[in-house]
N, C-alpha and C. Protein backbone atom coordinates (compact mmCIF):
# COMPACT_ATOMS: atom_id res chain seq x y z
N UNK A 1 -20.86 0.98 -0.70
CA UNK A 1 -19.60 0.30 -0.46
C UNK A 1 -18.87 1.02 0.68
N UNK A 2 -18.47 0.52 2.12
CA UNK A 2 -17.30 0.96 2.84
C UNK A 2 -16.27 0.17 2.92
N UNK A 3 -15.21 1.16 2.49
CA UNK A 3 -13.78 0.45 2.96
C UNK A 3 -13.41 1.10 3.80
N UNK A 4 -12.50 0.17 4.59
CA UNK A 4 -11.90 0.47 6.21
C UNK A 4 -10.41 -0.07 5.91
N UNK A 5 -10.06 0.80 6.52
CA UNK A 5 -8.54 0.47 6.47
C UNK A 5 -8.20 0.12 7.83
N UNK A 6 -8.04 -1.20 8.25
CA UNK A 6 -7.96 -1.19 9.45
C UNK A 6 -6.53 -1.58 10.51
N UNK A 7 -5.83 -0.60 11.36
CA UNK A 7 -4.12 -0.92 11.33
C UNK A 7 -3.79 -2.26 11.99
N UNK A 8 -2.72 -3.26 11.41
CA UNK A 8 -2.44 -4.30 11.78
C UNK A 8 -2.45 -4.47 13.53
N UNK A 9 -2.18 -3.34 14.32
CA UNK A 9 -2.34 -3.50 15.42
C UNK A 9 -3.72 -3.87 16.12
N UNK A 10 -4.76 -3.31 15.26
CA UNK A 10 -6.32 -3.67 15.94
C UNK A 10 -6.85 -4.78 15.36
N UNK A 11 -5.89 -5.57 14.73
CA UNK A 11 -6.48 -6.46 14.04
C UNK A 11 -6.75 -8.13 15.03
N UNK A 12 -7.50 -8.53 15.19
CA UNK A 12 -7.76 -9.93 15.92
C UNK A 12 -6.64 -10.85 15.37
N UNK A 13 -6.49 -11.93 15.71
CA UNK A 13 -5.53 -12.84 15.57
C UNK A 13 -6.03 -13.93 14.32
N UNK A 14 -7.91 -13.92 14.07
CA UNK A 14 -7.95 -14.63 12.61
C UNK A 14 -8.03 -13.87 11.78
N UNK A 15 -7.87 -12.18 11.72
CA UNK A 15 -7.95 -11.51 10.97
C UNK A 15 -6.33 -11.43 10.68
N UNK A 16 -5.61 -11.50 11.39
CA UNK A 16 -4.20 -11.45 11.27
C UNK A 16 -3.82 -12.88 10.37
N UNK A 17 -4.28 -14.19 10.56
CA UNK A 17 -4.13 -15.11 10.22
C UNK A 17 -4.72 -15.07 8.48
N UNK A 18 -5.30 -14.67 8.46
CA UNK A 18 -6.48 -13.83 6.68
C UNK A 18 -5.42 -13.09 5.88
N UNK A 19 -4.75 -11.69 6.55
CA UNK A 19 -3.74 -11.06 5.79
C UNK A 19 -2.76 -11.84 5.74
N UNK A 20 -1.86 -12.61 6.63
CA UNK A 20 -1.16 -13.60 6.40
C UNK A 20 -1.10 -14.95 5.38
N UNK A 21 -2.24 -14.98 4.67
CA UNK A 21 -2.61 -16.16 3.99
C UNK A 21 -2.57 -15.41 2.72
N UNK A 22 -2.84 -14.05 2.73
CA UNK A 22 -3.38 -13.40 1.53
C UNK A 22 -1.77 -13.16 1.25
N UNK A 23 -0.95 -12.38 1.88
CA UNK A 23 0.48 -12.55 1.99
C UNK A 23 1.18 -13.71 1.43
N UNK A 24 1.24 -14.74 2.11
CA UNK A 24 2.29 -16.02 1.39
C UNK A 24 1.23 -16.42 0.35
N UNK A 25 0.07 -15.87 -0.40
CA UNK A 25 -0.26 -16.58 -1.84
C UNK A 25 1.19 -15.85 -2.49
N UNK A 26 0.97 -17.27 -3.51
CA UNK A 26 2.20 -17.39 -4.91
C UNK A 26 1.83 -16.18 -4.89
N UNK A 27 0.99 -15.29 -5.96
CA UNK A 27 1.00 -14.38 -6.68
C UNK A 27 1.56 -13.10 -5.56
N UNK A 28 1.11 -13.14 -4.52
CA UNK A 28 1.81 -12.06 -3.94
C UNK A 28 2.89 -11.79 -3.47
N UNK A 29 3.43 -12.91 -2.57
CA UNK A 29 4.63 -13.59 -1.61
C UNK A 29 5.57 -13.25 -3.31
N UNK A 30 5.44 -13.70 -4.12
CA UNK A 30 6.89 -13.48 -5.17
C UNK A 30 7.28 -12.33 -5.69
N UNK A 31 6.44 -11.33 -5.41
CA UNK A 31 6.52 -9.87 -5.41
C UNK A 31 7.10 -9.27 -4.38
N UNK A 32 6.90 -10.21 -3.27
CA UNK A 32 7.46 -9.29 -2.00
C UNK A 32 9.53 -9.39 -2.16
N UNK A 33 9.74 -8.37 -1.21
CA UNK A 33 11.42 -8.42 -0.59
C UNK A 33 11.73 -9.76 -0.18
N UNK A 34 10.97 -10.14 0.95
CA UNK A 34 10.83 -11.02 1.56
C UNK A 34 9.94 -11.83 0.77
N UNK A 35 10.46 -12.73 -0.13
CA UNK A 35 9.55 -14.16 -0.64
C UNK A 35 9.39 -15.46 -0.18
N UNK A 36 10.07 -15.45 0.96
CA UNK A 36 9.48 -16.79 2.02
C UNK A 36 8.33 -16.86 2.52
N UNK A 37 8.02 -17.96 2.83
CA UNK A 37 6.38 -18.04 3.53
C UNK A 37 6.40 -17.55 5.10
N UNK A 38 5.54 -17.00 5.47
CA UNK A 38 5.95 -16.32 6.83
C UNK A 38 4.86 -17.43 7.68
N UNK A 39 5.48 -17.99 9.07
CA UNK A 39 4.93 -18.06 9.54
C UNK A 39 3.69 -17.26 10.48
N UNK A 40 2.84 -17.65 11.12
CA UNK A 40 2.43 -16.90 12.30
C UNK A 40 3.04 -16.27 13.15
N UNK A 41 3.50 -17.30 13.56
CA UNK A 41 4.71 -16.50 14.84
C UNK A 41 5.69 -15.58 14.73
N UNK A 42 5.71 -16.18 13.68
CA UNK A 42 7.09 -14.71 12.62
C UNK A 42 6.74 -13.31 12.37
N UNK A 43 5.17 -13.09 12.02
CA UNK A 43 4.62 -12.43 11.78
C UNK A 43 4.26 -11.67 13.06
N UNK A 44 3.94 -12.56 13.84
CA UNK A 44 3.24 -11.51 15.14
C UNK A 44 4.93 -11.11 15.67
N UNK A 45 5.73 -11.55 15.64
CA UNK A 45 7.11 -11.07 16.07
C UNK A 45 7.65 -9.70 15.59
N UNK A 46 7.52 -10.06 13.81
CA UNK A 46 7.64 -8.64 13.81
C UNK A 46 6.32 -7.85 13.72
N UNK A 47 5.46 -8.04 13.82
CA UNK A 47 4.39 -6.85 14.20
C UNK A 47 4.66 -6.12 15.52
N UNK A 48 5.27 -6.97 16.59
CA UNK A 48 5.27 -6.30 17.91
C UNK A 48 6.92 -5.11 17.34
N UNK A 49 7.74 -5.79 16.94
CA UNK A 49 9.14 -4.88 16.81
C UNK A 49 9.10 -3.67 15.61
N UNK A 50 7.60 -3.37 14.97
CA UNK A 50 7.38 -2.38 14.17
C UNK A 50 7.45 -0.99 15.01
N UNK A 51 7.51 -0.13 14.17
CA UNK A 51 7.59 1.05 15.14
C UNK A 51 6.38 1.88 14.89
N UNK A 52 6.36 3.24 15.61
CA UNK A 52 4.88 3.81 15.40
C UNK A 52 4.94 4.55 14.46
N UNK A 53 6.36 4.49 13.89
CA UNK A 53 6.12 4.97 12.75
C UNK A 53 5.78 4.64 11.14
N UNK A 54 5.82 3.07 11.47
CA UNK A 54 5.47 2.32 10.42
C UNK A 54 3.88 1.94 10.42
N UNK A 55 3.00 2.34 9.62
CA UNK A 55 1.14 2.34 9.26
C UNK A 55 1.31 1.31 8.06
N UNK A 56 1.28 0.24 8.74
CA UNK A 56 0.32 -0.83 8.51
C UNK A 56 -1.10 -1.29 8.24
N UNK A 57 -1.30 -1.46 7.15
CA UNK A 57 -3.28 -1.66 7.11
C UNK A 57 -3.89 -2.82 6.27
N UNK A 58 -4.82 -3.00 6.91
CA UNK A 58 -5.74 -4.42 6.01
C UNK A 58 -6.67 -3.61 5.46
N UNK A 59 -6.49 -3.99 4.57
CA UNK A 59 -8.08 -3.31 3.85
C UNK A 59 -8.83 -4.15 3.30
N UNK A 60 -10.44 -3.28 4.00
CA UNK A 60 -11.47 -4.75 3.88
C UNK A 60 -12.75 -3.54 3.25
N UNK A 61 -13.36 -4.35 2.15
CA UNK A 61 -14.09 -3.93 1.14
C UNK A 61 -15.79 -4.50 1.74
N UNK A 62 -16.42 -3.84 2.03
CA UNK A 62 -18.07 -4.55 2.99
C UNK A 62 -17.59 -5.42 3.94
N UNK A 63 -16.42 -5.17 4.70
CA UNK A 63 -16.06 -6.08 6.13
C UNK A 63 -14.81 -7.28 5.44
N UNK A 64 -14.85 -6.90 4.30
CA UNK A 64 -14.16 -8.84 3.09
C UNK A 64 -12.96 -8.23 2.97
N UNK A 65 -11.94 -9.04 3.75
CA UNK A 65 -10.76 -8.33 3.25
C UNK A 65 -10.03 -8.54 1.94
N UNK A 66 -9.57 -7.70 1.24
CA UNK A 66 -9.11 -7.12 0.17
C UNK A 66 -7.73 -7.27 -0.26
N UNK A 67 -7.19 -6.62 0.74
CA UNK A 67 -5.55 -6.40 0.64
C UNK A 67 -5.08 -5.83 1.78
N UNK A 68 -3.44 -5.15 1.34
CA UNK A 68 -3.25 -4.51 2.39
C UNK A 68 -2.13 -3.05 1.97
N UNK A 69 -1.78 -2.22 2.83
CA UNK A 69 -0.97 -1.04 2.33
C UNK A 69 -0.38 -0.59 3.47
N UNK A 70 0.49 -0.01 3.56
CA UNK A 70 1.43 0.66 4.11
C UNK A 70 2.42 1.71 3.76
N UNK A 71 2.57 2.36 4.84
CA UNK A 71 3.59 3.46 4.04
C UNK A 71 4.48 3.92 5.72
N UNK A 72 5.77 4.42 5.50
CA UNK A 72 6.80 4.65 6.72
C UNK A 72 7.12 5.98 6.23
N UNK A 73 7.94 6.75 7.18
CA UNK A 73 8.95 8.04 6.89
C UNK A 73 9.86 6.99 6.68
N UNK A 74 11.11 7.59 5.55
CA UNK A 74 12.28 7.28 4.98
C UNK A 74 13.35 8.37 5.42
N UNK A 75 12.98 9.21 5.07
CA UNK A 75 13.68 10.37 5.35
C UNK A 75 12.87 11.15 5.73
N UNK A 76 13.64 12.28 6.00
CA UNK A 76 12.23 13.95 6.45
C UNK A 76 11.06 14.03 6.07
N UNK A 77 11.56 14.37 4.67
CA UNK A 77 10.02 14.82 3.91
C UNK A 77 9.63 13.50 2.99
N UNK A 78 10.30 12.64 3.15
CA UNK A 78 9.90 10.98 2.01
C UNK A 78 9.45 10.15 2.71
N UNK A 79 8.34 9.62 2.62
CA UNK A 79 7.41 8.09 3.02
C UNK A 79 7.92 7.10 1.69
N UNK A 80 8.05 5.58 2.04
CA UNK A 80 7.75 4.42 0.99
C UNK A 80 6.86 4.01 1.29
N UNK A 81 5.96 3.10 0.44
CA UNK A 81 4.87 2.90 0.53
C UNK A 81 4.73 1.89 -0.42
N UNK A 82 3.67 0.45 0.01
CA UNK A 82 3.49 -0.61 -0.65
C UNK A 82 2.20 -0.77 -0.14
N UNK A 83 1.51 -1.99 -1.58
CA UNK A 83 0.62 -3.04 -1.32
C UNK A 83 0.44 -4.11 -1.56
N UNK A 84 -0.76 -4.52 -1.46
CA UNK A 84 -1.12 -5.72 -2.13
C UNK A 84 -2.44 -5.94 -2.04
N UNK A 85 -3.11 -7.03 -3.25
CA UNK A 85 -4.62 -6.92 -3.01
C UNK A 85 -4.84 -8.38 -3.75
N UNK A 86 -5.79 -8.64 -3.00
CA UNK A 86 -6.59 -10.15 -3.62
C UNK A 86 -6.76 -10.33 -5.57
N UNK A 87 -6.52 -11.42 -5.96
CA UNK A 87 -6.20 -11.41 -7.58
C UNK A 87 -7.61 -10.92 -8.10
N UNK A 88 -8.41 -11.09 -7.43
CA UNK A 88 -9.75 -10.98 -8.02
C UNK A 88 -10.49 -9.74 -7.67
N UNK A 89 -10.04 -8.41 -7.05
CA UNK A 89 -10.04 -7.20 -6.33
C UNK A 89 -10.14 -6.75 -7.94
N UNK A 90 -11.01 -5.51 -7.82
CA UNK A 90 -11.34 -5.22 -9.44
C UNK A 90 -10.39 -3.69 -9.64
N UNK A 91 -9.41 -3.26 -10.80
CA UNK A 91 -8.79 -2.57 -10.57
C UNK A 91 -9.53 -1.48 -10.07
N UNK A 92 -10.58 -0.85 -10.34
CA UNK A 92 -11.11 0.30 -9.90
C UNK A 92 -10.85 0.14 -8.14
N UNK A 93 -11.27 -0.78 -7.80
CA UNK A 93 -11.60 -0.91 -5.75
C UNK A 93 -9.46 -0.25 -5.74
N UNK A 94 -8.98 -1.05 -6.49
CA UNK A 94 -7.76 -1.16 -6.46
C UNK A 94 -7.42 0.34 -6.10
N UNK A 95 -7.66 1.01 -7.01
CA UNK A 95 -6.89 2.09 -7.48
C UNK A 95 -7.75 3.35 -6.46
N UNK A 96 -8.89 3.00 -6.34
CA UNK A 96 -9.52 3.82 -5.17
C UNK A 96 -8.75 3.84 -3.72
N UNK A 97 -8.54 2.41 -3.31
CA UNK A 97 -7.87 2.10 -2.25
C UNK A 97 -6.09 2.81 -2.28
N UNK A 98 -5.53 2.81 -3.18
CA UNK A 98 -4.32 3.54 -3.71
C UNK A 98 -4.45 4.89 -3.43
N UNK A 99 -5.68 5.62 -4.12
CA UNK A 99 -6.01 7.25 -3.81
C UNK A 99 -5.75 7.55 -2.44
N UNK A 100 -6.74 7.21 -1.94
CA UNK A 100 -7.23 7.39 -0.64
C UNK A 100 -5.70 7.39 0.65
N UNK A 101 -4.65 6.25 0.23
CA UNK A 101 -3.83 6.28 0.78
C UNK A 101 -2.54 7.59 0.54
N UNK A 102 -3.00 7.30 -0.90
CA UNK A 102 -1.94 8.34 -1.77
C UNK A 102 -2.20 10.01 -0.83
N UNK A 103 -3.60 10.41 -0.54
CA UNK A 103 -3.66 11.27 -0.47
C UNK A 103 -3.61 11.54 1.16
N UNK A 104 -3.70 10.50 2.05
CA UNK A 104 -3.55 10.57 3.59
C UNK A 104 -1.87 10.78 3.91
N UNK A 105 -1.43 9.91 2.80
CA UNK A 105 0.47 10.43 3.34
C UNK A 105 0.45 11.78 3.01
N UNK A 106 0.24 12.21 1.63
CA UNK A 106 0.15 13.76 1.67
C UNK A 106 -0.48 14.52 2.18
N UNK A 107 -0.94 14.40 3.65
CA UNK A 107 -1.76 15.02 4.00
C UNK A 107 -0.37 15.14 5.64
N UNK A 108 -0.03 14.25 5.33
CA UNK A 108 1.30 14.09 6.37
C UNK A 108 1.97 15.12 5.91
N UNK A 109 3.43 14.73 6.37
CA UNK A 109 4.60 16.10 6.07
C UNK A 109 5.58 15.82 4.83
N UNK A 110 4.85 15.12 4.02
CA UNK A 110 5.37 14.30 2.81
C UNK A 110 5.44 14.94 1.67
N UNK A 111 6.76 15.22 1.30
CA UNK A 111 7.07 16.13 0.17
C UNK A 111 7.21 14.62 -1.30
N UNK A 112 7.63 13.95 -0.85
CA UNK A 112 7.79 12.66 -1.50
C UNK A 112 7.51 11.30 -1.58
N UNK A 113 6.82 10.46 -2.52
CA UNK A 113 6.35 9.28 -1.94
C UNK A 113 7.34 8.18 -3.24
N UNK A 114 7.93 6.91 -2.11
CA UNK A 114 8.77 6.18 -3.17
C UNK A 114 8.19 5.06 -3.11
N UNK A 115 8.18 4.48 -4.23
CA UNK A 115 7.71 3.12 -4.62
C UNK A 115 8.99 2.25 -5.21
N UNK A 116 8.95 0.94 -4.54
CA UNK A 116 10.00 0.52 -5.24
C UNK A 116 9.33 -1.35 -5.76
N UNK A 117 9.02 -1.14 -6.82
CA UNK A 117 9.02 -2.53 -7.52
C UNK A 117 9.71 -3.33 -7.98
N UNK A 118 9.50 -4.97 -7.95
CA UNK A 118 10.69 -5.64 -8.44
C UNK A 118 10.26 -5.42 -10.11
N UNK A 119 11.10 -5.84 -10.75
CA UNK A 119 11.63 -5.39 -11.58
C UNK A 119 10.94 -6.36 -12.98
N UNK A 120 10.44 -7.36 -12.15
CA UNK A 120 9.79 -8.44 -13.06
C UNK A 120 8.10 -8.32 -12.99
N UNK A 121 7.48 -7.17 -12.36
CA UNK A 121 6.72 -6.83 -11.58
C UNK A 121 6.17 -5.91 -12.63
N UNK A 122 5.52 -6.13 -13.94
CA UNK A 122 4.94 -4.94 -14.84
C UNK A 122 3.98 -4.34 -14.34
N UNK A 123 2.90 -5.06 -14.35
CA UNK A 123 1.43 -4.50 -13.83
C UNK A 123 1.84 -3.36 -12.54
N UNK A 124 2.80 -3.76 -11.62
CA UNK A 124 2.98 -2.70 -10.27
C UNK A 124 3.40 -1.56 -11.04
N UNK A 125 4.57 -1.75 -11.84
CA UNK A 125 5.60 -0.96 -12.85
C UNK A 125 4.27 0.35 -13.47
N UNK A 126 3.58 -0.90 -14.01
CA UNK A 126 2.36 0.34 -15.19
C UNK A 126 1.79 1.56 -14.08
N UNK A 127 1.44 0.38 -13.03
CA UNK A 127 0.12 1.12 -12.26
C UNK A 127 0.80 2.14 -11.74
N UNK A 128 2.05 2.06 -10.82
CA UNK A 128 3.19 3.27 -10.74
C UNK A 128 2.78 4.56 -11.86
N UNK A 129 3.43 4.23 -12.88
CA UNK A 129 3.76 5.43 -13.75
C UNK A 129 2.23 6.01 -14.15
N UNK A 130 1.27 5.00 -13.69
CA UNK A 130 -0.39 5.42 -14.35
C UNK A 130 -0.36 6.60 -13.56
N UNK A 131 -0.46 6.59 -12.07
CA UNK A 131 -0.35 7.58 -11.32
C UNK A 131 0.23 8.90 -11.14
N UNK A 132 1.99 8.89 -11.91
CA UNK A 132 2.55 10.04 -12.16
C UNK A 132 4.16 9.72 -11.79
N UNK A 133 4.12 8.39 -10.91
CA UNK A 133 5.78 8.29 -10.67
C UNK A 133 6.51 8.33 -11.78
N UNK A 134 7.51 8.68 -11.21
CA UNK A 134 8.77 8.73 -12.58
C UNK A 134 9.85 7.63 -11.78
N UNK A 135 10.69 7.15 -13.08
CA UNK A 135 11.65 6.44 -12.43
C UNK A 135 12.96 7.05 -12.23
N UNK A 136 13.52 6.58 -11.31
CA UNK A 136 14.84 7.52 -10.03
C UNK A 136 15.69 6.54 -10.09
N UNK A 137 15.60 5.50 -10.52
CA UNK A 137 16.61 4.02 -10.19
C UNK A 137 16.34 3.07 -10.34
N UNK A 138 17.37 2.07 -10.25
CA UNK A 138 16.91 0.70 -10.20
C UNK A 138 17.81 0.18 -9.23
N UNK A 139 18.22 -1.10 -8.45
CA UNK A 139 18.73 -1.59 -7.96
C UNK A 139 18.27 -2.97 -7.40
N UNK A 140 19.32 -3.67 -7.30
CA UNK A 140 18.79 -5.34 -6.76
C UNK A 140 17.69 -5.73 -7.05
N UNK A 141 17.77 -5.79 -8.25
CA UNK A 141 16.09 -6.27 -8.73
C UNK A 141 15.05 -5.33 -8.67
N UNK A 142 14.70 -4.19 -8.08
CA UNK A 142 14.45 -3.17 -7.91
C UNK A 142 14.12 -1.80 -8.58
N UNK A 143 13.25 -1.73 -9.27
CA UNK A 143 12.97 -0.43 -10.08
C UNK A 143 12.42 0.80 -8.76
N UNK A 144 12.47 1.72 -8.64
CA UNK A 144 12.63 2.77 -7.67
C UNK A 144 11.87 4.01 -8.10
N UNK A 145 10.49 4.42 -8.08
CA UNK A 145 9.94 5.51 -8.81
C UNK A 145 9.58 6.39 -7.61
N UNK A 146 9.49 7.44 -7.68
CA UNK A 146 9.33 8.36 -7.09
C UNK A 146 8.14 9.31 -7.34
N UNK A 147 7.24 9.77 -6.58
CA UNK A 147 6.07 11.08 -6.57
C UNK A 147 6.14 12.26 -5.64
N UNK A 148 6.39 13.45 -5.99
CA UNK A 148 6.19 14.56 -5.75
C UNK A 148 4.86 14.95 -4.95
N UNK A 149 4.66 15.50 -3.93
CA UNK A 149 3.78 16.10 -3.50
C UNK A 149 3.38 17.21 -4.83
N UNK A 150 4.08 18.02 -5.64
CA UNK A 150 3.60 19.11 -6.29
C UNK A 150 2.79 18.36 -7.59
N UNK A 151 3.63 17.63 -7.97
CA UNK A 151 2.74 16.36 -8.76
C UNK A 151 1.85 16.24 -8.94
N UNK A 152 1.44 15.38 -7.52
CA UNK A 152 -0.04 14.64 -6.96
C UNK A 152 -0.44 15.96 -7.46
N UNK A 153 -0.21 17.21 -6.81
CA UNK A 153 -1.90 17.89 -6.57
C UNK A 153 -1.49 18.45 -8.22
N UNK A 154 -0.88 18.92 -8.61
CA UNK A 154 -1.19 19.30 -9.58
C UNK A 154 -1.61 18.09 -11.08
N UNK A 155 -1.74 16.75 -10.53
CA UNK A 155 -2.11 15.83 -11.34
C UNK A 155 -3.81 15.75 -11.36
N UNK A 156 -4.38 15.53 -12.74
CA UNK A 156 -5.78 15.09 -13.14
C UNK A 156 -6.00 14.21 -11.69
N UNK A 157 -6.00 13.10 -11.30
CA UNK A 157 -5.99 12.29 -10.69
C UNK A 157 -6.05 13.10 -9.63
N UNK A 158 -5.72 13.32 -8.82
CA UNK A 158 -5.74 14.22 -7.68
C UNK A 158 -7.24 15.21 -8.11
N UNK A 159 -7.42 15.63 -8.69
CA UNK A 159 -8.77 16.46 -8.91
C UNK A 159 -9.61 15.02 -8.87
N UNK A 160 -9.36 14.14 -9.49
CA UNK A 160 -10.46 12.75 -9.21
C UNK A 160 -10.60 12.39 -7.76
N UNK A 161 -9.07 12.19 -7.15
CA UNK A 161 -9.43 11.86 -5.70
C UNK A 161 -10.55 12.39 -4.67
N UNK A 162 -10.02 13.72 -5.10
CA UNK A 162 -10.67 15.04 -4.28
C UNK A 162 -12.87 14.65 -4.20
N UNK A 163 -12.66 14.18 -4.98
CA UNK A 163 -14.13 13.27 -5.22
C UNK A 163 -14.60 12.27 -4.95
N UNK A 164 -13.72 11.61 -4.27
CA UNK A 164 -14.44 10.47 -3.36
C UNK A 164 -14.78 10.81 -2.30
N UNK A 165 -15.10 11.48 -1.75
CA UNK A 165 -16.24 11.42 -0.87
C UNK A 165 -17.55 10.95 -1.04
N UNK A 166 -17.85 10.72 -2.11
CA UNK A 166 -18.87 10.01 -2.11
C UNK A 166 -19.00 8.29 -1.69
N UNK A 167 -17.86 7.98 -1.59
CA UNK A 167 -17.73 6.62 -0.66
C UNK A 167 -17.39 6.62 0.65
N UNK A 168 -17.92 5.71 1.39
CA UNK A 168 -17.61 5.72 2.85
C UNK A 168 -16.36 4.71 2.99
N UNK A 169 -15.49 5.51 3.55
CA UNK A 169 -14.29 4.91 4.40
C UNK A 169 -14.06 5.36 5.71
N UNK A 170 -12.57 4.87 6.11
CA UNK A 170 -12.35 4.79 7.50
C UNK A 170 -10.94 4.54 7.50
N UNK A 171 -10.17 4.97 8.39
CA UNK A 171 -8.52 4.61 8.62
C UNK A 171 -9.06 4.52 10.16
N UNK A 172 -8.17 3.64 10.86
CA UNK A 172 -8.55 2.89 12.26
C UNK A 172 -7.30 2.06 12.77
């Protein structure tokens, strides 16, 4: 199995058109901030007004795309960070694809990683706290959990990550 994480900027225009479709599905689009349907044009609009500090990614499972993830600086030492993944993506690919990211921001200057789920949003809610977030808040619909760099590494999970190497990936 290789997954590639590949950044919205290198992405072709039907590959852009793929995450975009995977995006406005019901199941995902009603999870998002933004729950309108995005056009194309909307999309490539704000892709160009993103900054370099915002990592954007498609992630594609044997070339098939999957989902997608991202994560920004917030503050100094805090990144946020979201996804999303095809309904039929099996939690394991899921949660591998989660590691792998989990552990590239911390590999940044990231003392903190925030997640913020809506609030009607269990499964995100579970998979959050599966990992180690704790909750910090709520707001506007908004549950707000938070992860520690000292956390991660000192979490089981983190000794699991540390073990994938036995799969081939790629950030690009």
């Amino acid at each position: 199995m290789k997954i590639s994480f590949i950044s919205f900027k290198h992405l072709s225009d039907e590959q852009h058109k793929e995450v975009l479709a995977l995006r406005n599905a019901d199941e995902v689009r009603k999870q998002m901030k933004t729950d309108k349907l995005i056009s194309f044009t909307h999309h490539k609009t704000w892709l160009e007004s993103l900054s370099k500090k915002h990592k954007y990614y498609a992630i594609f499972s044997d070339e098939k795309l999957i989902g997608s993830a991202n994560y920004f600086p917030k503050e100094l030492d805090t990144y946020e960070w979201g996804f999303y993944f095809r309904e039929q993506t099996s939690p394991l690919l899921k949660s591998l694809c989660v590691f792998l990211v989990m552990q590239r921001v911390f590999r940044l200057d990231a003392q903190r990683l925030i997640s913020e789920v809506k609030t009607s949003n269990q499964n995100a809610y579970r998979f959050n706290k599966s990992l180690g977030f704790v909750d910090i808040g709520e707001e506007n619909g908004y549950k707000k959990l938070e992860l520690t760099r000292q956390q991660w590494q000192t979490s089981p999970l983190h000794k699991l990550a540390k073990k994938l190497k036995a799969f081939e990936f790629s950030f690009s």
